[in-house]
Protein backbone atom coordinates (compact mmCIF):
# COMPACT_ATOMS: atom_id res chain seq x y z
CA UNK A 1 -52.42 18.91 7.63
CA UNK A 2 -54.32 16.48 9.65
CA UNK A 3 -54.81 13.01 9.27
CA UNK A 4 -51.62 10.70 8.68
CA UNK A 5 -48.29 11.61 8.03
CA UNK A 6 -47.40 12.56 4.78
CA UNK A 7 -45.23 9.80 2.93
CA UNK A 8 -44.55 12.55 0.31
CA UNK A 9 -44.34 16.27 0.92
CA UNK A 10 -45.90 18.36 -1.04
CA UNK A 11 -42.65 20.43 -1.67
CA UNK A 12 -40.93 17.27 -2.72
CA UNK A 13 -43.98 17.08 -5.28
CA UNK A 14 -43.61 20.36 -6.11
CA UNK A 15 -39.10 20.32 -6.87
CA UNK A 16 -39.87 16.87 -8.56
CA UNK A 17 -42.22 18.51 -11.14
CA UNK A 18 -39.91 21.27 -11.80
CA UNK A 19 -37.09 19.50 -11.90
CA UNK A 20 -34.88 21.23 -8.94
CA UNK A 21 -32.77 18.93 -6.42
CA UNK A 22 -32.55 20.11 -2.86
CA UNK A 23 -29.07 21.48 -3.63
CA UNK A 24 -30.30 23.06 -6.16
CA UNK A 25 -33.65 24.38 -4.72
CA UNK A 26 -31.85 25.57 -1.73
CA UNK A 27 -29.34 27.93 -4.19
CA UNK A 28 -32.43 29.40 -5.78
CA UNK A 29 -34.19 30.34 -2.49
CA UNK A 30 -30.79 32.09 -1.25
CA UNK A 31 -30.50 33.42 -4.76
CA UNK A 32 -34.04 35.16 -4.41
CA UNK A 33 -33.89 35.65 -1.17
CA UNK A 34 -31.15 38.61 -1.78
CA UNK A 35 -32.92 39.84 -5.02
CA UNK A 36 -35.80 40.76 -2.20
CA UNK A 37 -33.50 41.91 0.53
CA UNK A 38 -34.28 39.05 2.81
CA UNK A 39 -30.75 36.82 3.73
CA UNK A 40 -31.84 33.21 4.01
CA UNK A 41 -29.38 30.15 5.09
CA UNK A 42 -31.26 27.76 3.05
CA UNK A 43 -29.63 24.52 2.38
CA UNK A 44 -29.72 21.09 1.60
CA UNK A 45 -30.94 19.97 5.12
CA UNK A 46 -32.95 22.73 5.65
CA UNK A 47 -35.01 21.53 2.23
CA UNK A 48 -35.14 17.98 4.04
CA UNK A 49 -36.08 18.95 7.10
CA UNK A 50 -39.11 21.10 5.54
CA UNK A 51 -39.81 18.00 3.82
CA UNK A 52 -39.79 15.96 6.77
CA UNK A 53 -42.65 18.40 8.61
CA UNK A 54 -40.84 21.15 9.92
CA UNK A 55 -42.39 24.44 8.70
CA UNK A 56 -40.12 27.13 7.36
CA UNK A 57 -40.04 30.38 8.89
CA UNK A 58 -41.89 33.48 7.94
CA UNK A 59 -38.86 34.80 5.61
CA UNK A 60 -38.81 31.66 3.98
CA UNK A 61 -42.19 31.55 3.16
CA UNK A 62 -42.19 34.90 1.77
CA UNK A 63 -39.40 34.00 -0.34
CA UNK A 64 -40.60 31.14 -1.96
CA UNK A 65 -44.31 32.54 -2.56
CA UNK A 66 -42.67 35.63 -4.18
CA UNK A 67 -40.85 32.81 -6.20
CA UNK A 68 -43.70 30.52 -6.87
CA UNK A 69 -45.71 33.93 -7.86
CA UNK A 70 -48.07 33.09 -5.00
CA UNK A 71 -49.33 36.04 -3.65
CA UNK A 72 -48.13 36.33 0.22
CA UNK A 73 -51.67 37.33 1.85
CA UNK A 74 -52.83 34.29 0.10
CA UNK A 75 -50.18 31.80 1.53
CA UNK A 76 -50.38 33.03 5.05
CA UNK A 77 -54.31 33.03 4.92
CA UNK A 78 -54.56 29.03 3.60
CA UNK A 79 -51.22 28.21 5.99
CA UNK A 80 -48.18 25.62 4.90
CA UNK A 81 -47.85 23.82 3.19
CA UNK A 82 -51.52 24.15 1.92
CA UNK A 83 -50.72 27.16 0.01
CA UNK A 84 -48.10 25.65 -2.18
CA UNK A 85 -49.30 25.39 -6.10
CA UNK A 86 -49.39 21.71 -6.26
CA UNK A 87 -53.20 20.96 -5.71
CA UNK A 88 -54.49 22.58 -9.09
CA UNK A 89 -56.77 20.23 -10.51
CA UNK A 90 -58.19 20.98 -14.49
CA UNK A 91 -61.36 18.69 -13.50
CA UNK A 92 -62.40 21.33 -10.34
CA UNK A 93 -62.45 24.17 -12.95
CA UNK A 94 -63.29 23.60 -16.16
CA UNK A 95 -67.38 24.28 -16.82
CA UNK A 96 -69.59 21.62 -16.65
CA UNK A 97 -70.14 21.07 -20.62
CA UNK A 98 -68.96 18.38 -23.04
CA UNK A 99 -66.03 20.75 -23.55
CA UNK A 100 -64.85 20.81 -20.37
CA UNK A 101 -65.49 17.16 -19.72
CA UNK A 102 -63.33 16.34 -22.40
CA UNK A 103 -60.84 19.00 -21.51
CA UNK A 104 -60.38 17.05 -17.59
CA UNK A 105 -60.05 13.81 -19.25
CA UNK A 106 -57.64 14.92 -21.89
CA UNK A 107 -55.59 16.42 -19.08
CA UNK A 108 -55.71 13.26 -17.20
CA UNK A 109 -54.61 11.08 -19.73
CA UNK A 110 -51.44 13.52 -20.32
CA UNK A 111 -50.48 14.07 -16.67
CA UNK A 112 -52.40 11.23 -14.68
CA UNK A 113 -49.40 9.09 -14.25
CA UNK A 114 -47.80 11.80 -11.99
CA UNK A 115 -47.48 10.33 -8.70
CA UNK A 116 -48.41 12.54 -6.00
CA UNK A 117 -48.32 9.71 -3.41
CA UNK A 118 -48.81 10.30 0.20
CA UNK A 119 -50.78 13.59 0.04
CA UNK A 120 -54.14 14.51 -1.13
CA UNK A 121 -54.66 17.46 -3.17
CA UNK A 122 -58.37 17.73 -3.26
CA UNK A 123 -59.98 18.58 0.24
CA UNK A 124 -61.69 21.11 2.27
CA UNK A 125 -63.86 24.17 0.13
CA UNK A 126 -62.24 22.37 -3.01
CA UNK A 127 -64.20 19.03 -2.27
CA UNK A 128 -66.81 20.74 -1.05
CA UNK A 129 -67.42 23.06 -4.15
CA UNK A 130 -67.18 19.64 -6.69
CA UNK A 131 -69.99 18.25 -4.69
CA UNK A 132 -71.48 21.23 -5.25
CA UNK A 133 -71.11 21.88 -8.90
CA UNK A 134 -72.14 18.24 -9.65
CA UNK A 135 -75.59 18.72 -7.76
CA UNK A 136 -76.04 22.30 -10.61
CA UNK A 137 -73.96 21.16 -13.74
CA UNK A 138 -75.97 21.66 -16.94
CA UNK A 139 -77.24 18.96 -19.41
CA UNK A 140 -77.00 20.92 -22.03
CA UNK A 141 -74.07 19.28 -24.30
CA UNK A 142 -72.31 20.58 -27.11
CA UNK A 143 -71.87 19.14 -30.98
CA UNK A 144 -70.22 16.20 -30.69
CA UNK A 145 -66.16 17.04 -32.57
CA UNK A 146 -66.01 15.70 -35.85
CA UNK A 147 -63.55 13.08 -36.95
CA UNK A 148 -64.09 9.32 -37.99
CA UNK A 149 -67.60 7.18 -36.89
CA UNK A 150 -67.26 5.62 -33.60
CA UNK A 151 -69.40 2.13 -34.19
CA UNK A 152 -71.45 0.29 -31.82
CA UNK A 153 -69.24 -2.64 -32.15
CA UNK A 154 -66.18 -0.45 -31.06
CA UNK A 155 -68.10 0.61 -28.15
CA UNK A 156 -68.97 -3.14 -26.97
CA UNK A 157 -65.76 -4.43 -27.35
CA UNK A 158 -64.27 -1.51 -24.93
CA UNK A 159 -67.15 -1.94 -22.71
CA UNK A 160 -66.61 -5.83 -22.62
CA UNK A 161 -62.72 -4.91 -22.15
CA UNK A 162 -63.79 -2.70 -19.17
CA UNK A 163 -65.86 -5.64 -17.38
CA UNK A 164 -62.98 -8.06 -17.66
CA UNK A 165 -60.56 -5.90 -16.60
CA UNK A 166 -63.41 -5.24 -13.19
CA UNK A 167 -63.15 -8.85 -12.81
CA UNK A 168 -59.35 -9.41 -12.80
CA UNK A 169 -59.11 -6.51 -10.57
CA UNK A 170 -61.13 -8.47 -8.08
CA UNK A 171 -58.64 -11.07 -8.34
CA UNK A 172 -55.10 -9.71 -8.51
CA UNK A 173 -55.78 -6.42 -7.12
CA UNK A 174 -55.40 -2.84 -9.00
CA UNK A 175 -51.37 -2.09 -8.75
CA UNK A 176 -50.84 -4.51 -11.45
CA UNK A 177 -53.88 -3.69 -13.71
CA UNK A 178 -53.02 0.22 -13.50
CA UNK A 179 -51.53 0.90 -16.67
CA UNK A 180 -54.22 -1.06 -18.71
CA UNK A 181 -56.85 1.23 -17.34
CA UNK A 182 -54.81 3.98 -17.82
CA UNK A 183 -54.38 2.65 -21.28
CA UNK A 184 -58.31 2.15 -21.94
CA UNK A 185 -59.05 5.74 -20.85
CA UNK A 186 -56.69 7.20 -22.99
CA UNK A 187 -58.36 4.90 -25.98
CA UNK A 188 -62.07 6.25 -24.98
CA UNK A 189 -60.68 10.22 -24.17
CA UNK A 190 -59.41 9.77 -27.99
CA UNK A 191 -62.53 8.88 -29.53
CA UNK A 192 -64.61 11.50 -27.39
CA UNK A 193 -61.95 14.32 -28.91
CA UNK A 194 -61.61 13.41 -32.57
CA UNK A 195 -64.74 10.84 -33.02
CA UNK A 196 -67.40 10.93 -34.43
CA UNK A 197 -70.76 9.44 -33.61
CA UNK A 198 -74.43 9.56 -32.96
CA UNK A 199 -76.31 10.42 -29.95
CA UNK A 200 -76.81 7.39 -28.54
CA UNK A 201 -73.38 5.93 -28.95
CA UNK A 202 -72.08 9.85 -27.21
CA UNK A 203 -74.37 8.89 -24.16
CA UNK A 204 -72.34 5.41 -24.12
CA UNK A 205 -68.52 6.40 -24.49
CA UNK A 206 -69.34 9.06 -21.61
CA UNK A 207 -70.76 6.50 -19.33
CA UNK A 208 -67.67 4.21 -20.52
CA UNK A 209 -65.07 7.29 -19.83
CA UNK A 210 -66.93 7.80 -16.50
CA UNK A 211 -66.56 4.06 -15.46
CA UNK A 212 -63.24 3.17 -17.16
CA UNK A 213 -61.89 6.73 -15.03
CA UNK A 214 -63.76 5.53 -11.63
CA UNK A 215 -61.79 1.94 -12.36
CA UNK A 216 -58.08 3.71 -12.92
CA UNK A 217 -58.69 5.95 -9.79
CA UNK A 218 -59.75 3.19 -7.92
CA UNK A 219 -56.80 1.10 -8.93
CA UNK A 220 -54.70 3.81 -8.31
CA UNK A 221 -55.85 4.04 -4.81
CA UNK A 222 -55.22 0.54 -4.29
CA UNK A 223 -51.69 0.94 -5.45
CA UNK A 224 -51.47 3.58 -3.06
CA UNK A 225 -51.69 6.23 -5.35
CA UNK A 226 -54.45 8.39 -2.98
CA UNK A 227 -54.40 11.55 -5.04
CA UNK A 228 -54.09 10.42 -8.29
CA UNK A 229 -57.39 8.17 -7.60
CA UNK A 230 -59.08 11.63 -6.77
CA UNK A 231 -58.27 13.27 -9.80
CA UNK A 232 -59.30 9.90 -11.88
CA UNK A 233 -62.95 9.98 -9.73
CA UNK A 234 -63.05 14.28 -10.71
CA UNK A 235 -62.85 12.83 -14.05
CA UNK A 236 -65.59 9.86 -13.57
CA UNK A 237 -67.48 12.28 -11.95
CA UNK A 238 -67.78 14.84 -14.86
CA UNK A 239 -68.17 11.79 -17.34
CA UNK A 240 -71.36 10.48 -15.38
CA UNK A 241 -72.93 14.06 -15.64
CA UNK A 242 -72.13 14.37 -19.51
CA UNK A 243 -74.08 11.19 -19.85
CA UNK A 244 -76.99 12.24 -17.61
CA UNK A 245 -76.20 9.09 -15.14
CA UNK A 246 -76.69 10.84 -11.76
CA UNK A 247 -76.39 7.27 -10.21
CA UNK A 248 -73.68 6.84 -11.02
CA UNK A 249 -72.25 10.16 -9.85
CA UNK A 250 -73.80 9.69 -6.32
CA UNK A 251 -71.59 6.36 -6.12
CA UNK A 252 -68.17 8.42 -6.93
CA UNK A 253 -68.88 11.00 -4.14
CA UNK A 254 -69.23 8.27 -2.06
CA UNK A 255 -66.04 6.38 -3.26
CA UNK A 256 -64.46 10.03 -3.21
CA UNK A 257 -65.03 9.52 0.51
CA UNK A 258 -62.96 6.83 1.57
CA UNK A 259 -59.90 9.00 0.53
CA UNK A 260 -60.58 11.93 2.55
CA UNK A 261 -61.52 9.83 5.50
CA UNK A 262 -58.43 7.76 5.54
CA UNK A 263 -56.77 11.23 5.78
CA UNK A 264 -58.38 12.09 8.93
CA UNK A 265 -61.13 14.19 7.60
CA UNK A 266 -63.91 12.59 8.54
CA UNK A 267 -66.49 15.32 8.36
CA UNK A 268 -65.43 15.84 5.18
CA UNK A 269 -66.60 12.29 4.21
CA UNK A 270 -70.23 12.41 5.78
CA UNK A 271 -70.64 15.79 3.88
CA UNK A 272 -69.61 14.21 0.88
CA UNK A 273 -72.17 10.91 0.90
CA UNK A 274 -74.72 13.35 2.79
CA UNK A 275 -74.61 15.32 -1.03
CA UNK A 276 -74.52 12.58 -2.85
CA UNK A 277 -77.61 10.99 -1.29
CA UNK A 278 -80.15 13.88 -0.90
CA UNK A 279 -79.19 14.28 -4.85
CA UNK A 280 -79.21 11.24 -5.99
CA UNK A 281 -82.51 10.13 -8.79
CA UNK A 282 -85.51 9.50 -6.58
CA UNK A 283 -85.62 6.18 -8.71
CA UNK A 284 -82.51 4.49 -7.01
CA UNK A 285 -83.30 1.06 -6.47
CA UNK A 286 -82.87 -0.89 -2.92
CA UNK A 287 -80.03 -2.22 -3.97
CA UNK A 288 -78.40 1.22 -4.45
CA UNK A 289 -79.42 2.88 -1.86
CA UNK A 290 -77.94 0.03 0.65
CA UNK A 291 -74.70 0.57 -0.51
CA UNK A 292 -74.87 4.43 -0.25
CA UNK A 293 -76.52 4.07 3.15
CA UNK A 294 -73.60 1.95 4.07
CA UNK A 295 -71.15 4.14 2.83
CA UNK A 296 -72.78 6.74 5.12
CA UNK A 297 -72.96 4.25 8.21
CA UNK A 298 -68.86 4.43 7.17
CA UNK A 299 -69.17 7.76 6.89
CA UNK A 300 -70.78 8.29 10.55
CA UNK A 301 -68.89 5.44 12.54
CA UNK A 302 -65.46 7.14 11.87
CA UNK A 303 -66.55 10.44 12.58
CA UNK A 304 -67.25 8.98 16.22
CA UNK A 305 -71.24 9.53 15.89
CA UNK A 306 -72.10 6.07 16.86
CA UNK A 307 -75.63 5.96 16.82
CA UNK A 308 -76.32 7.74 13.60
CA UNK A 309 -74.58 4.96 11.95
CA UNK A 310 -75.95 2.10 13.42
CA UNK A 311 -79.63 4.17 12.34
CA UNK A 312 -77.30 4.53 8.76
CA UNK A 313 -76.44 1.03 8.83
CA UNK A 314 -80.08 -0.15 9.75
CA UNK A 315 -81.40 1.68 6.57
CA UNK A 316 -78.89 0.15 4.27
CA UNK A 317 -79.69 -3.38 5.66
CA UNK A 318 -82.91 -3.02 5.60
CA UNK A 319 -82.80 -1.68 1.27
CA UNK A 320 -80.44 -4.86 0.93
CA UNK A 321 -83.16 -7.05 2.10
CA UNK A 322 -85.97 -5.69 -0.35
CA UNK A 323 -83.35 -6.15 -3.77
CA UNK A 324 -83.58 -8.21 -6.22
CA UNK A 325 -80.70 -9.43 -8.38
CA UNK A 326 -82.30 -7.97 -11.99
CA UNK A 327 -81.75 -4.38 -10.88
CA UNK A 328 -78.33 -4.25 -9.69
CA UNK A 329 -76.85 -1.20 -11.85
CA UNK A 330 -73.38 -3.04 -13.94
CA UNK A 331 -70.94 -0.37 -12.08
CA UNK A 332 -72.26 -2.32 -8.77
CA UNK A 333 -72.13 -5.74 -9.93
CA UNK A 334 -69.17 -6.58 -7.35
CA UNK A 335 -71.49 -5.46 -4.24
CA UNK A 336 -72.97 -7.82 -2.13
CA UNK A 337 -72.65 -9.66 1.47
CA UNK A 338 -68.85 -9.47 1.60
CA UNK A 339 -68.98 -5.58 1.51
CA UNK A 340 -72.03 -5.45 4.06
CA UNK A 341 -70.52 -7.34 6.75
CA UNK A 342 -66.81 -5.80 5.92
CA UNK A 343 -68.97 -2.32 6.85
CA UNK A 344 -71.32 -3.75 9.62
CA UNK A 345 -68.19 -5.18 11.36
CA UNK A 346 -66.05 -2.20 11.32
CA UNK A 347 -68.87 0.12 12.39
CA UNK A 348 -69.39 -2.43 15.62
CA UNK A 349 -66.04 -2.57 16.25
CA UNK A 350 -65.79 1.16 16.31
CA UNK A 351 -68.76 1.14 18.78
CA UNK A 352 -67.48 -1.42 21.26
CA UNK A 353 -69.14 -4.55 19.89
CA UNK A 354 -66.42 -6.73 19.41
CA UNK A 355 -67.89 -10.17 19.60
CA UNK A 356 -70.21 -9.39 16.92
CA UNK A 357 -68.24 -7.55 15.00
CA UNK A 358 -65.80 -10.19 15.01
CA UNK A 359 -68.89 -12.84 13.10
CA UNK A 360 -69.40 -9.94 10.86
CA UNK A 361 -66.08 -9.75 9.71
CA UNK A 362 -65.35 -13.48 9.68
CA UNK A 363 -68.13 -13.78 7.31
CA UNK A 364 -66.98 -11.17 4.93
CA UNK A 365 -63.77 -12.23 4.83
CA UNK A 366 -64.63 -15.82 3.72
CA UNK A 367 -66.92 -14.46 1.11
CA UNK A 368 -64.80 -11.78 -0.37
CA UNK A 369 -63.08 -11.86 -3.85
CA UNK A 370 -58.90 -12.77 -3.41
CA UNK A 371 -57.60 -9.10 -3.15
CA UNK A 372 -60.57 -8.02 -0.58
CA UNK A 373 -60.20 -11.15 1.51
CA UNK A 374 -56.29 -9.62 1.55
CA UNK A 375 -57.13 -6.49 2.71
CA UNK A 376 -60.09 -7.54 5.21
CA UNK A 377 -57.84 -10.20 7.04
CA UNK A 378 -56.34 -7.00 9.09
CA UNK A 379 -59.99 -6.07 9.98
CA UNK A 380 -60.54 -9.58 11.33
CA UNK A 381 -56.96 -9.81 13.30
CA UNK A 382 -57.94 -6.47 14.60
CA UNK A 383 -61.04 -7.28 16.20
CA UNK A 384 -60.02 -10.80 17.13
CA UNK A 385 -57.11 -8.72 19.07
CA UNK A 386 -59.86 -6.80 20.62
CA UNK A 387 -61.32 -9.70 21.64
CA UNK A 388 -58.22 -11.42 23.33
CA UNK A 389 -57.29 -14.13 20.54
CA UNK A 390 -53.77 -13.47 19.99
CA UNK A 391 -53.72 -16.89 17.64
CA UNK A 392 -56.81 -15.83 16.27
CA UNK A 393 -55.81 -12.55 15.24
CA UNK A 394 -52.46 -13.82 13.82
CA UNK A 395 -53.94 -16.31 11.83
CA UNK A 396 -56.10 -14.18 9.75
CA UNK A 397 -53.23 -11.47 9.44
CA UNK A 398 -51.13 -14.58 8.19
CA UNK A 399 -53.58 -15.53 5.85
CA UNK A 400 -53.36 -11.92 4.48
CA UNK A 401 -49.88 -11.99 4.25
CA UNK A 402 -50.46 -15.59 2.21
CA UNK A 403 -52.11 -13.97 -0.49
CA UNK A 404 -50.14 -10.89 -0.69
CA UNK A 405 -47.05 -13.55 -1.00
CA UNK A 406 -48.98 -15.62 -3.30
CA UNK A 407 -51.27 -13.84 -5.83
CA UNK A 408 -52.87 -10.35 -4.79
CA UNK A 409 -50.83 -6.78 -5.51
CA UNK A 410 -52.27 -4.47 -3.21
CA UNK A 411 -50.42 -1.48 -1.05
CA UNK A 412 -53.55 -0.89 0.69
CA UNK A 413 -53.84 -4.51 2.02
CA UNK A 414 -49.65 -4.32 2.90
CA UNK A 415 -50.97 -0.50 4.82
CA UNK A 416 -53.64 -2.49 6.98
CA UNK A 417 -51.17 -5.49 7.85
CA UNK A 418 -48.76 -2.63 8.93
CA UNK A 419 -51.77 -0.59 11.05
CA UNK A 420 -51.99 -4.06 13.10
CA UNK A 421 -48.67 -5.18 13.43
CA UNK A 422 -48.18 -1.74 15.53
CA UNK A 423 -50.96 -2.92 17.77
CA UNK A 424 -48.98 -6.09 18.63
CA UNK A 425 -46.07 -3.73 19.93
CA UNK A 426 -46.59 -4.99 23.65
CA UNK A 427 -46.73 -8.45 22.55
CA UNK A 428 -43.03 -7.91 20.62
CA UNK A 429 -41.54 -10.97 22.65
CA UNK A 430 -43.63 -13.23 21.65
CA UNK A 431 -42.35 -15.75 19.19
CA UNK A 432 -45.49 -15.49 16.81
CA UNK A 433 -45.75 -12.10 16.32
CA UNK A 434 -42.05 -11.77 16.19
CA UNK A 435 -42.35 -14.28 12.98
CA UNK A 436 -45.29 -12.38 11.76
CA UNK A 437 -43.54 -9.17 11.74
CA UNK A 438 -40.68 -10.22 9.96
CA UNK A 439 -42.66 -11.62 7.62
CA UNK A 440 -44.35 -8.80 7.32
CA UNK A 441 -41.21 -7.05 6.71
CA UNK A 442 -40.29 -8.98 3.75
CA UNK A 443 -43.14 -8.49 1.69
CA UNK A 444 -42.50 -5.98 -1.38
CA UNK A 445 -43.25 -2.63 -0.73
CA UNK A 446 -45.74 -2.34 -4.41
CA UNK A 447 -47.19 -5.48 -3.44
């Protein structure tokens, strides 16, 4: 698979789920291996090594498709270990109705704490063909399930819950928030099954299932959690098209984005906020359309076309300059400088510009909330790096580390420290970086 190495194998995802040790996986594929007439020498560090990249041979393949039930044409076609049952998601086929809304929530909430860390499971066609169906799903929606009244009081109080919990994610960062969201989508899932309500307060628990499921998947990405933050924005996604807010749905193909580009698959990304912006209501106001412009300047800048997102990046500065505060949508309440000069700097830095991608950054880091001034600092120490500050670059990945010490729980801010302390490899001897990277060291792994 391209992109970044795997911290978790799909095959390890797989044995975890079903419950078989490498022992005891390796007996089974010798086991069915002479059931078919093909002799295999599978053992325990044959399993690891799989696990650690190598790709079985042909035999073995065979072997465990026959024993997966995965039909052999289909696993050599799609190639290892992309062929391996782990990346069914309920969310990329159940119809676009109220039913089947429900249906990928409900199956969230009952397998969404799954970790499938280190891999993601929605990419390629699969992506591609949610994109897709969002852009055709009906609006036709079904009878709402009967059950007890759903009041508008209930419906404030989770929507008030859902805003605080925003806020303290902004603050402490989403790894130790997780379960609460997890918790409130469970709460609103319950009341969409069994409820009962009127029209206008179905509209509002879909919009609140499609925000409270953006929030858990984009906590769960911040934990580190990559795939389970996909399946969480599948869910968001489906919610926002129940409740007709097509807004809303162009900002989670956008979000979706940032996973699959993080993974290496970067034309996957532009395709992604490319779909969600030629779809999106003609009615978006500046202030949306700068950030989805400057997800696409993102989008464009790691895909190596350079000057297509400074054009990108032009547009969404230009829409950010014509806003006004009274139409900010409440699911973008949190966007603002910090996250257009976090963009503008990366996408100069990309391009060459380091001394004014260097300002950019300086300035979003100062104005960010706690856990995006932690992740940011490695942005800055990059580009100050670029720029020949060695003190300058360690002093902003310091000041990361402060906060991560301090108050913040984020594996994604811990990630970017660790992408820059590789970068200081020729400067090992040095007696600052050598303190840096043992402090680095020391910091918990789930912070």
């Amino acid at each position: 698979m391209p992109g970044e190495p795997l911290a978790v194998h799909p095959l390890s995802f797989l044995r975890q789920t079903r419950g078989w040790g490498k022992a005891q996986f390796a007996r089974l594929m010798q086991a069915h291996g002479r059931s078919l007439g093909i002799p295999l020498a599978t053992n325990r560090t044959t399993v690891w090594k799989w696990e650690q990249g190598q790709e079985p041979d042909a035999d073995a393949q065979r072997v465990l498709a026959d024993l997966l039930r995965v039909p052999y044409e289909q696993a050599r076609t799609e190639g290892w270990p992309r062929w391996l049952p782990v990346w069914e998601v309920t969310g990329l086929t159940a119809p676009w109705t109220e039913a089947g809304t429900v249906e990928a929530l409900s199956e969230l909430v009952g397998s969404g704490r799954m970790d499938r860390r280190g891999f993601l499971t929605i990419t390629g066609a699969a992506l591609t063909g949610l994109a897709a169906s969002w852009v055709d799903a009906p609006s036709a929606f079904a009878s709402a399930l009967g059950g007890d009244q759903v009041t508008d009081t209930m419906v404030s109080t989770i929507e008030q819950r859902i805003s605080t919990l925003r806020t303290l994610d902004d603050q402490l960062g989403g790894a130790t928030l997780l379960e609460q969201a997890r918790g409130d989508l469970a709460l609103v899932t319950g009341l969409l099954s069994t409820g009962r309500y009127t029209e206008s307060i179905r509209i509002r628990l879909y919009a609140l299932a499609a925000r409270v499921s953006h929030l858990t998947g984009w906590m769960a990405y911040d934990a580190g959690l990559r795939s389970a933050g996909q399946r969480y924005y599948v869910g968001a996604l489906r919610s926002a098209r129940t409740a007709g807010d097509d807004a809303f749905g162009a900002f989670i193909l956008a979000e979706m984005g940032v996973h699959v580009s993080e993974a290496g698959r970067t034309a996957e990304r532009v395709a992604l906020i490319s779909t969600a912006i030629d779809n999106a209501p003609r009615t978006l106001s500046p202030y949306t359309q700068s950030f989805l412009y400057l997800h696409k300047a993102e989008a464009l800048s790691r895909d190596g076309d350079h000057r297509n997102a400074g054009t990108a990046l032009n547009r969404a500065l230009s829409h950010w300059e014509r806003h006004t505060t009274e139409e900010n949508p409440d699911w973008l309440n949190w966007f603002g400088e910090a996250q257009l000069k976090s963009t503008e700097g990366k996408v100069l830095l990309r391009s060459g510009q380091v001394e004014r991608a260097t300002g950019s950054l300086e300035t979003s880091v100062k104005s960010a909330a706690p856990r995006d001034k932690a992740v940011r600092s490695s942005r800055l120490a990059e580009a100050r790096l670029a720029g020949g500050d060695l003190d300058g670059a360690l002093d902003a990945a310091n000041y990361g580390a402060d906060l991560l010490e301090s108050s913040v729980s984020s594996v994604r801010a811990v990630d970017r420290l660790k992408e820059f302390s590789a970068r200081l490899e020729p400067r090992k001897s040095v007696p600052a970086v050598r303190e840096f990277r043992e402090r680095l060291q020391a910091l918990p792994v789930s912070a």
